[in-house]
Protein backbone atom coordinates (compact mmCIF):
# COMPACT_ATOMS: atom_id res chain seq x y z
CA UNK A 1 0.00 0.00 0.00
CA UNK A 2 1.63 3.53 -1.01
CA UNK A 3 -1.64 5.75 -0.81
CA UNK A 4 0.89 8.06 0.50
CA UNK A 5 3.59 8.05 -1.63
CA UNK A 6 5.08 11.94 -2.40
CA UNK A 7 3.65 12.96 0.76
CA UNK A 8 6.02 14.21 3.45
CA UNK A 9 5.41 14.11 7.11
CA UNK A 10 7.77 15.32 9.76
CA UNK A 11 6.71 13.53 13.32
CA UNK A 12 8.91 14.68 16.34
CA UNK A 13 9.30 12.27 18.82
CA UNK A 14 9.46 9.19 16.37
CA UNK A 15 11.93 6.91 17.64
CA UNK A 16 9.85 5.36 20.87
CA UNK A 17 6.49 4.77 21.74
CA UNK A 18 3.40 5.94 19.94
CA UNK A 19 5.52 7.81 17.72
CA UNK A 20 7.20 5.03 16.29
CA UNK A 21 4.55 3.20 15.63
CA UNK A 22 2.68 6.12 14.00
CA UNK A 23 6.16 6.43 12.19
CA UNK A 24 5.31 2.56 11.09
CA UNK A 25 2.23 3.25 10.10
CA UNK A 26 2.78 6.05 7.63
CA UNK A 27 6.22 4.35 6.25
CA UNK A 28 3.93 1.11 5.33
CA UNK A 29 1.78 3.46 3.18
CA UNK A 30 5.42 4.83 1.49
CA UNK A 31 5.11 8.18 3.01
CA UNK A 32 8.43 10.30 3.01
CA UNK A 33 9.53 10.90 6.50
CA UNK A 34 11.11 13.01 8.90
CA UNK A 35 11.89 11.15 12.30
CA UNK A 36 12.69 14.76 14.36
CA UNK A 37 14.37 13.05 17.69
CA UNK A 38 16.73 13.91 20.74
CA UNK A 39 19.29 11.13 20.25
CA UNK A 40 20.68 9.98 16.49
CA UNK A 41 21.67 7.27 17.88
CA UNK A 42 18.67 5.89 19.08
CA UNK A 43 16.89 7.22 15.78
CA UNK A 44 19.45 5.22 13.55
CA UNK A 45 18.12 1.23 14.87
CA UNK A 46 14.53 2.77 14.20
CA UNK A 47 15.29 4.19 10.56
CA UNK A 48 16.38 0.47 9.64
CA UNK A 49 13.96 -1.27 11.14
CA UNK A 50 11.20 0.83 9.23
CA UNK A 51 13.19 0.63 6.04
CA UNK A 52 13.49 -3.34 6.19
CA UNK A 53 9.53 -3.47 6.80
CA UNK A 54 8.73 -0.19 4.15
CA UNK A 55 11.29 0.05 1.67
CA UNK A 56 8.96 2.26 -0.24
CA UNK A 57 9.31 4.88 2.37
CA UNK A 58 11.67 7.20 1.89
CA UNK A 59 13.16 8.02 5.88
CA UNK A 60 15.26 10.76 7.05
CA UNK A 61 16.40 11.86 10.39
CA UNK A 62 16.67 15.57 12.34
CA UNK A 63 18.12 16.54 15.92
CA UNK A 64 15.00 18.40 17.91
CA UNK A 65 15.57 18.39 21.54
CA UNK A 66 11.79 20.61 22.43
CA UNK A 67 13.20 21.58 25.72
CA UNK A 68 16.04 23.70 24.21
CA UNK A 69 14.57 26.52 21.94
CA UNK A 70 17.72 26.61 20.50
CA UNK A 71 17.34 23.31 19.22
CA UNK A 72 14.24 23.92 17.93
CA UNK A 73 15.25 26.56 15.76
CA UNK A 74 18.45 24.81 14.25
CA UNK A 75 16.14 21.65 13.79
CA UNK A 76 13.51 24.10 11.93
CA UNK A 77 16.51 25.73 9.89
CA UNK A 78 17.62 22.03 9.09
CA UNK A 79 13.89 21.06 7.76
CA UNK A 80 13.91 24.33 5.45
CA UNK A 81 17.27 23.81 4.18
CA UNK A 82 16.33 20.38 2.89
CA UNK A 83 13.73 22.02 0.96
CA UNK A 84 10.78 19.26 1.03
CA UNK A 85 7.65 20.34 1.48
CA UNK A 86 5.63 19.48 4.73
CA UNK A 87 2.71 18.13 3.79
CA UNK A 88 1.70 16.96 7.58
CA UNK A 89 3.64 18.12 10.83
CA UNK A 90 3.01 15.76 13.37
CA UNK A 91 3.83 17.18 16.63
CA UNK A 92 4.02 13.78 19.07
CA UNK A 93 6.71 14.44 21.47
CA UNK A 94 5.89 14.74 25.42
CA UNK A 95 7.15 14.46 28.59
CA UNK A 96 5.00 13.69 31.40
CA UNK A 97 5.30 13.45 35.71
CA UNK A 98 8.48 14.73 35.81
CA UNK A 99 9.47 18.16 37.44
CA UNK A 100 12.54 20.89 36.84
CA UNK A 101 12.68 23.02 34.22
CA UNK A 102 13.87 23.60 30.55
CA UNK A 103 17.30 25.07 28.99
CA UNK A 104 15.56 28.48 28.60
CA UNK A 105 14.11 28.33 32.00
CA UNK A 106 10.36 27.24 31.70
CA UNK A 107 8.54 24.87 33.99
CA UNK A 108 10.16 21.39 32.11
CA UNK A 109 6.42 20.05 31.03
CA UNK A 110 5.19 23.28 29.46
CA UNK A 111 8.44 24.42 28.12
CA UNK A 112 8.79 20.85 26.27
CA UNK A 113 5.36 19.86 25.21
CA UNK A 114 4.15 23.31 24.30
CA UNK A 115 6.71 26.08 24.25
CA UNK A 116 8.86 23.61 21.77
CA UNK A 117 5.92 22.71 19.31
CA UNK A 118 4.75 26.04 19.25
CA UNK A 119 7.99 27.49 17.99
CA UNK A 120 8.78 24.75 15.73
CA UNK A 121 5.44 24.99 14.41
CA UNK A 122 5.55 29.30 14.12
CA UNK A 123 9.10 28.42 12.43
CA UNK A 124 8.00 25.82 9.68
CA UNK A 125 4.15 27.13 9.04
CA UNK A 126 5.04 29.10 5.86
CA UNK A 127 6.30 25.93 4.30
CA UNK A 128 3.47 24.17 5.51
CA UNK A 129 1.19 26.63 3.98
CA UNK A 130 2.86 26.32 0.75
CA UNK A 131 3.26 22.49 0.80
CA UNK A 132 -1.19 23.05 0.06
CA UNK A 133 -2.39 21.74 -3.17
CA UNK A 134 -5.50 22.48 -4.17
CA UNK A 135 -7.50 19.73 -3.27
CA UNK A 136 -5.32 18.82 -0.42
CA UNK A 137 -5.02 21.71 2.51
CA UNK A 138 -1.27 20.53 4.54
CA UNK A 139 -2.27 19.31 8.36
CA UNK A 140 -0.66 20.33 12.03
CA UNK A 141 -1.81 17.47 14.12
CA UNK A 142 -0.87 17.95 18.04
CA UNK A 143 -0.86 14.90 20.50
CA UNK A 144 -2.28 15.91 23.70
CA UNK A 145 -4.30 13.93 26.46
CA UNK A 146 -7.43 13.39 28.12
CA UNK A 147 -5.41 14.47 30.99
CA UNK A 148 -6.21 18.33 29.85
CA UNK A 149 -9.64 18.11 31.40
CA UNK A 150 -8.29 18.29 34.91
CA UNK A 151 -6.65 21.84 33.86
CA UNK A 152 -8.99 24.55 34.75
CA UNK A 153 -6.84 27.54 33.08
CA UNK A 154 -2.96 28.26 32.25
CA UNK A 155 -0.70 29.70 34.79
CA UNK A 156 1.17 31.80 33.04
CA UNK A 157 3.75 32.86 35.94
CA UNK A 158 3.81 29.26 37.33
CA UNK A 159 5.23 28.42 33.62
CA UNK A 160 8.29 30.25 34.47
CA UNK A 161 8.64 28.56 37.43
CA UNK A 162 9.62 24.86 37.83
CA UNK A 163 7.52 22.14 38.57
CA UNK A 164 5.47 22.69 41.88
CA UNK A 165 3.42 19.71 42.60
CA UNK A 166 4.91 16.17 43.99
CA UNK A 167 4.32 14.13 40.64
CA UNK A 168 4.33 16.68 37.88
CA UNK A 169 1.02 15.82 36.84
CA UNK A 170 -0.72 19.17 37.22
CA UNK A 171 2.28 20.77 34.90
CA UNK A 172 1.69 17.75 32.61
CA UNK A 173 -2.21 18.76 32.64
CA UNK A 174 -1.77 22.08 31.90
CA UNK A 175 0.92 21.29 28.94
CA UNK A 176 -1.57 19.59 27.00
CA UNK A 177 -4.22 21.63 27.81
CA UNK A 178 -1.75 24.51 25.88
CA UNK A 179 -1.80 21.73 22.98
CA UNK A 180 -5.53 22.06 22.60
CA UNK A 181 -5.77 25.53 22.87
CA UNK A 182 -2.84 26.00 20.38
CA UNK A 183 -4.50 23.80 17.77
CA UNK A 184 -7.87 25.70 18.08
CA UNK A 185 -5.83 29.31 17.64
CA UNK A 186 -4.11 27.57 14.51
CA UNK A 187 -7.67 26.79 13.10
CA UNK A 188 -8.88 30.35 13.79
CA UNK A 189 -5.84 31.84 12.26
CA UNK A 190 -5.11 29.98 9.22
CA UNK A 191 -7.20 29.61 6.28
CA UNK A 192 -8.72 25.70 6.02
CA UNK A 193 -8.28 25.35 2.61
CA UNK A 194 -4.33 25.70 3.15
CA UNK A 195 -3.88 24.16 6.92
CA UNK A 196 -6.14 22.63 8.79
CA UNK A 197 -5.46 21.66 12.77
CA UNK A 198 -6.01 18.70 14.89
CA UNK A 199 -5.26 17.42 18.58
CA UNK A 200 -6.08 14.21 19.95
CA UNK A 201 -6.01 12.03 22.70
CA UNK A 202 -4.21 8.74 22.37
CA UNK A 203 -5.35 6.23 24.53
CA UNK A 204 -3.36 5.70 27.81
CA UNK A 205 -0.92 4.00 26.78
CA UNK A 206 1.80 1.54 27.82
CA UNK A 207 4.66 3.76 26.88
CA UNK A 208 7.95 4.79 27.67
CA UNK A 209 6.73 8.22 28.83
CA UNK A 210 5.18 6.53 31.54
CA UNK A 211 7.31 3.18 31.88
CA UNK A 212 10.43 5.10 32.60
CA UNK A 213 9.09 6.99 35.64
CA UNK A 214 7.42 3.92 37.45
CA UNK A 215 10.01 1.25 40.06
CA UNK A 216 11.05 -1.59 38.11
CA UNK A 217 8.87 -3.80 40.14
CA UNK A 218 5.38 -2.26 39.30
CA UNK A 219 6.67 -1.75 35.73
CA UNK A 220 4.12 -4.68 34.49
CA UNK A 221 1.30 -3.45 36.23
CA UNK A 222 0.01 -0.52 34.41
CA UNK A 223 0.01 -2.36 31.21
CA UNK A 224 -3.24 -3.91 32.28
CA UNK A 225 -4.91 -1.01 31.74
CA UNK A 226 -3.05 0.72 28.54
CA UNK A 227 -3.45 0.41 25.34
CA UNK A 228 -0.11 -0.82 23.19
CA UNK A 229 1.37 1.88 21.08
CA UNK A 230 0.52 0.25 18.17
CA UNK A 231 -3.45 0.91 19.20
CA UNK A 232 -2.09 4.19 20.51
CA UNK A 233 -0.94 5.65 17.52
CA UNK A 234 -4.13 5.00 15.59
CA UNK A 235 -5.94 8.82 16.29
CA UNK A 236 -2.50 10.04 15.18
CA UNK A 237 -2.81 8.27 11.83
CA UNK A 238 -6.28 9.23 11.45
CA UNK A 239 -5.84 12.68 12.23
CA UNK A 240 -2.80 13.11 9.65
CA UNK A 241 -4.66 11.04 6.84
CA UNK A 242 -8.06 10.75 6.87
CA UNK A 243 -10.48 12.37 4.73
CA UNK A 244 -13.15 12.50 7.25
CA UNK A 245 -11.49 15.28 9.06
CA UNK A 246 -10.75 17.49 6.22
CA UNK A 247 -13.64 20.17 7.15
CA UNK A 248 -13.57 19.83 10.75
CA UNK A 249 -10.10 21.99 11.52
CA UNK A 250 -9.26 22.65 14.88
CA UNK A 251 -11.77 20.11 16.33
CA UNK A 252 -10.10 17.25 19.69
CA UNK A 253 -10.18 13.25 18.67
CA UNK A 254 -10.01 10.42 20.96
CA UNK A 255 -10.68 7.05 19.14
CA UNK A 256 -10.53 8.09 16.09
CA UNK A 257 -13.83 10.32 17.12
CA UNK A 258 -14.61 14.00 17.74
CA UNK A 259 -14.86 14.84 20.94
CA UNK A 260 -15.93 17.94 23.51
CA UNK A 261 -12.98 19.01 24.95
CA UNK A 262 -12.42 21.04 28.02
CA UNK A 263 -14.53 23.96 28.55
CA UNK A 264 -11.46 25.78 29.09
CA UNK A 265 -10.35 24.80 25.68
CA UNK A 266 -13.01 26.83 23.94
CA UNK A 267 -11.91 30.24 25.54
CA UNK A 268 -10.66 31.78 22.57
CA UNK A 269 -9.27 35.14 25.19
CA UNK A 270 -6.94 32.49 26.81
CA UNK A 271 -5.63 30.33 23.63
CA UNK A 272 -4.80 34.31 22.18
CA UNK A 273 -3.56 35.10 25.78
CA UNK A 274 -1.34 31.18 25.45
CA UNK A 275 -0.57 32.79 21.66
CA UNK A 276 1.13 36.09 22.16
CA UNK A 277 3.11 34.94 25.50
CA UNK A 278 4.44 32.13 23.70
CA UNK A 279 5.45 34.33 21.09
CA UNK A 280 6.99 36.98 23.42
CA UNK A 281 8.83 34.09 25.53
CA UNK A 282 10.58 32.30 21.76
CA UNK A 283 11.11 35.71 20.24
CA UNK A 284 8.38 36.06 17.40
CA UNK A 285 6.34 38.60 16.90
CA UNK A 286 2.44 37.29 17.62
């Protein structure tokens, strides 16, 4: 199958977990890919592996590290250099219950999971606009989590603070609570028939995100209630391929469905309040 063959997708986060597999995915269909990842050389064993199973695909790798904005820039520089169009940016990356802060000095969840997607996405959206055809608008799909309902607004003081709670999971909350918001601003600001936004929930699912913050000995446990990240990565897929969603921009998926997000997620004074601070803090203008 190569329904998506000269159509280029650049997924951060693409070398574990739900990434990879939504990596997979789009590789089986001969997609041309951008694997944007901390490490190379954890990327490398993954680019093999999905050229032995896809060798259709066409599979490239970039250095993003989201919680150093200087990363994200030279990573964004990188993409534009190479001159392919960006037909789908697929921003998967995340970081959840941990605590600290970034490189630049932002609470560690926020700065990583928003504050790096929302430059890299400010950075490439001109050649995302332009990568349009004319019966095809391009797509910014965002990964965020059912775990955004439990955020009631967006701190934006505590985001320059690091991590305040025991577990991290109020920060991780409010991260993905930004992803939501950000998507919906996207939709309102861009024109649907070039760009069209999506965020989704995955599933919760058996992961390293989660994996590598739980003892060794209850490691097994929580996998008896997650999904695998092959199931995981299916609203990921859906929301960078399907047809379905073409004329719904900006709208939250879980299951490959539509879904109400939070109520705070429809207050269009804080996503523009989320917009310009995140421009101020990465240096754009709004």
């Amino acid at each position: 199958m190569t329904d998506l063959a000269g159509r280029s997708f650049v997924v951060t986060g693409a070398n574990t977990g739900i990434g990879k597999e939504t990596a997979r995915a789009l590789a089986q269909r001969g997609a041309h890919l951008v694997l944007a990842c901390r490490s190379e050389d954890k990327t490398r064993p993954v680019l093999d592996e999905l050229r032995a199973q896809s060798p259709a695909a066409k599979l490239e790798f970039v250095a993003l590290d989201l919680g150093d904005l200087a990363s994200v820039r030279a990573c964004a520089a990188e993409l534009l250099r190479r001159g392919h169009p960006i037909h789908v940016l697929l921003n998967n990356a995340g970081l959840a219950s941990v605590r600290g802060q970034t490189k630049d000095g932002f609470e560690l969840a926020f700065g990583t999971n928003h504050l790096g997607h929302y430059l890299l996405t400010r950075l490439l959206l001109d050649r995302v606009r332009t990568s349009a055809t004319p019966t095809q608008p391009a797509r910014i799909v965002n990964v965020a989590s059912h775990s955004h309902y439990s955020a009631k607004t967006i701190d934006f003081d505590a985001a320059q603070r690091p991590s305040s709670s025991v577990t991290g999971m109020h920060e991780y909350a409010v991260s993905k609570l930004a992803n939501v918001l950000f998507t919906k601003e996207l939709a309102r600001r861009l024109p649907a028939d070039q760009v069209t936004t999506y965020s989704l929930h995955p599933g919760v699912i058996a992961s390293d995100i989660w994996q590598r913050r739980v003892p060794r000995f209850l490691s097994a446990l929580p996998r008896l209630f997650m999904k695998n990240t092959t199931d995981g990565a299916r609203t990921s897929v859906y929301c960078a391929t399907s047809v379905e969603v073409t004329t719904h921009s900006g709208r939250y998926y879980a299951d490959c469905k539509a879904m109400r997000p939070n109520q705070a997620a429809d207050d269009e004074t804080l996503a523009r309040a989320l917009w310009d601070k995140s421009a101020a803090w990465v240096g754009l203008e709004p």
